[in-house]
Protein backbone atom coordinates (compact mmCIF):
# COMPACT_ATOMS: atom_id res chain seq x y z
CA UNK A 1 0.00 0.00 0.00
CA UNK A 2 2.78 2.04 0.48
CA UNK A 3 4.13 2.15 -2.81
CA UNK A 4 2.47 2.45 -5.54
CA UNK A 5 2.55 -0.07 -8.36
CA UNK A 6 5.42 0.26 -11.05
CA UNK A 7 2.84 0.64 -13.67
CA UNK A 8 2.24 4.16 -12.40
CA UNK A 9 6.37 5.34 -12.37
CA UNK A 10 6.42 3.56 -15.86
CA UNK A 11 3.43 5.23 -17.42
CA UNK A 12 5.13 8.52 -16.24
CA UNK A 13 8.12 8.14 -17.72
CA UNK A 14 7.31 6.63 -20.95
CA UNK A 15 10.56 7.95 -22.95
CA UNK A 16 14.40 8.22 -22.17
CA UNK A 17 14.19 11.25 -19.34
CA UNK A 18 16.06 12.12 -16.09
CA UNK A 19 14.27 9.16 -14.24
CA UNK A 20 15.61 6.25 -16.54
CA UNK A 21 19.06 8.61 -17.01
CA UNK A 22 19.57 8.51 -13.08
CA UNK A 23 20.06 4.95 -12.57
CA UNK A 24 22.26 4.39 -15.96
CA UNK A 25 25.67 3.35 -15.73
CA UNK A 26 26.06 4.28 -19.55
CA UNK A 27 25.22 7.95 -18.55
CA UNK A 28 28.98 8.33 -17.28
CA UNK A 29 30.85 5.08 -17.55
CA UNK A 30 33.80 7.39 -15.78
CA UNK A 31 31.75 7.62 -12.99
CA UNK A 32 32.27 3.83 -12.51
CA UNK A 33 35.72 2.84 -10.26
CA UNK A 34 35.09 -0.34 -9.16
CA UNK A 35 36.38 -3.30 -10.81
CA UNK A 36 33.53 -5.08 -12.56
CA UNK A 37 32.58 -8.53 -13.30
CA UNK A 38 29.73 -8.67 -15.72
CA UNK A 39 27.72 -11.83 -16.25
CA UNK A 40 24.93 -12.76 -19.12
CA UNK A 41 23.97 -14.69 -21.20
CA UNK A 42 23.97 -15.14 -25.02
CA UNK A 43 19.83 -15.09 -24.65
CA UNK A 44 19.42 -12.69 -22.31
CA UNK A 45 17.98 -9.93 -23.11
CA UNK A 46 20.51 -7.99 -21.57
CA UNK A 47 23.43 -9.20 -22.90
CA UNK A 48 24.48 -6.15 -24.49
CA UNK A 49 24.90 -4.67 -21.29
CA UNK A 50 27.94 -6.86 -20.29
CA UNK A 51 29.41 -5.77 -24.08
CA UNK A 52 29.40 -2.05 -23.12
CA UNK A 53 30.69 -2.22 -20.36
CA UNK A 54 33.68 -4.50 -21.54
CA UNK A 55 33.92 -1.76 -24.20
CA UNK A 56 33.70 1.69 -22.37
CA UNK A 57 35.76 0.52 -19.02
CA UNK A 58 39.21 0.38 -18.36
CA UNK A 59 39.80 -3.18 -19.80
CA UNK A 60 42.63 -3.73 -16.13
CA UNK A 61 38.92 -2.49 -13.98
CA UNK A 62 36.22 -5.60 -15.88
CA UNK A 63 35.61 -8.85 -17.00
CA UNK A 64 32.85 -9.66 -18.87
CA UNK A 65 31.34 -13.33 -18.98
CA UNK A 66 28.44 -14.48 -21.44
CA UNK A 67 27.37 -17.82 -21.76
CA UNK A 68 24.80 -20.40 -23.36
CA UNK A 69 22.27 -19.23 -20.94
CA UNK A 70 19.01 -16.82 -20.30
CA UNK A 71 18.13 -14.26 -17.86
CA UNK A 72 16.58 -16.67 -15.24
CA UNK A 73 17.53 -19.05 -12.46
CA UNK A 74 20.39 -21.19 -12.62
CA UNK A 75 18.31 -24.12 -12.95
CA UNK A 76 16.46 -22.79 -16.01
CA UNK A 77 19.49 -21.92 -17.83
């Protein structure tokens, strides 16, 4: 009751705007100084993810892994 469903926030903020911008790393990959280990899958739908970031970090700061898998549990895969 105390928050209100994610229909409403996505309804809101239908296009690319300061909401969606806020919690992207790909706003300002420099921002990012932790070393990274990215993990996906080859049909995940986010496997693109784990290719920018191997491409716009210092390659000595990630490590990207992408396997024969999707984006569920491990027993799904």
């Amino acid at each position: 009751e105390a928050v209100d469903p994610f229909i409403h926030t996505w309804l809101d903020h239908q296009t690319r705007d300061d909401y969606w911008k806020h919690g992207s790393v790909c706003e300002d990959y420099p921002a990012i100084q932790a070393n990274v280990l990215a993990v996906g899958g080859w049909h995940d739908p986010y496997r693109d993810t784990v290719l920018r970031l191997v491409e716009h970090l210092d390659p000595a700061k990630v490590r990207g892994l992408i396997g024969p898998w999707s984006h569920q549990y491990p027993d799904r895969g």
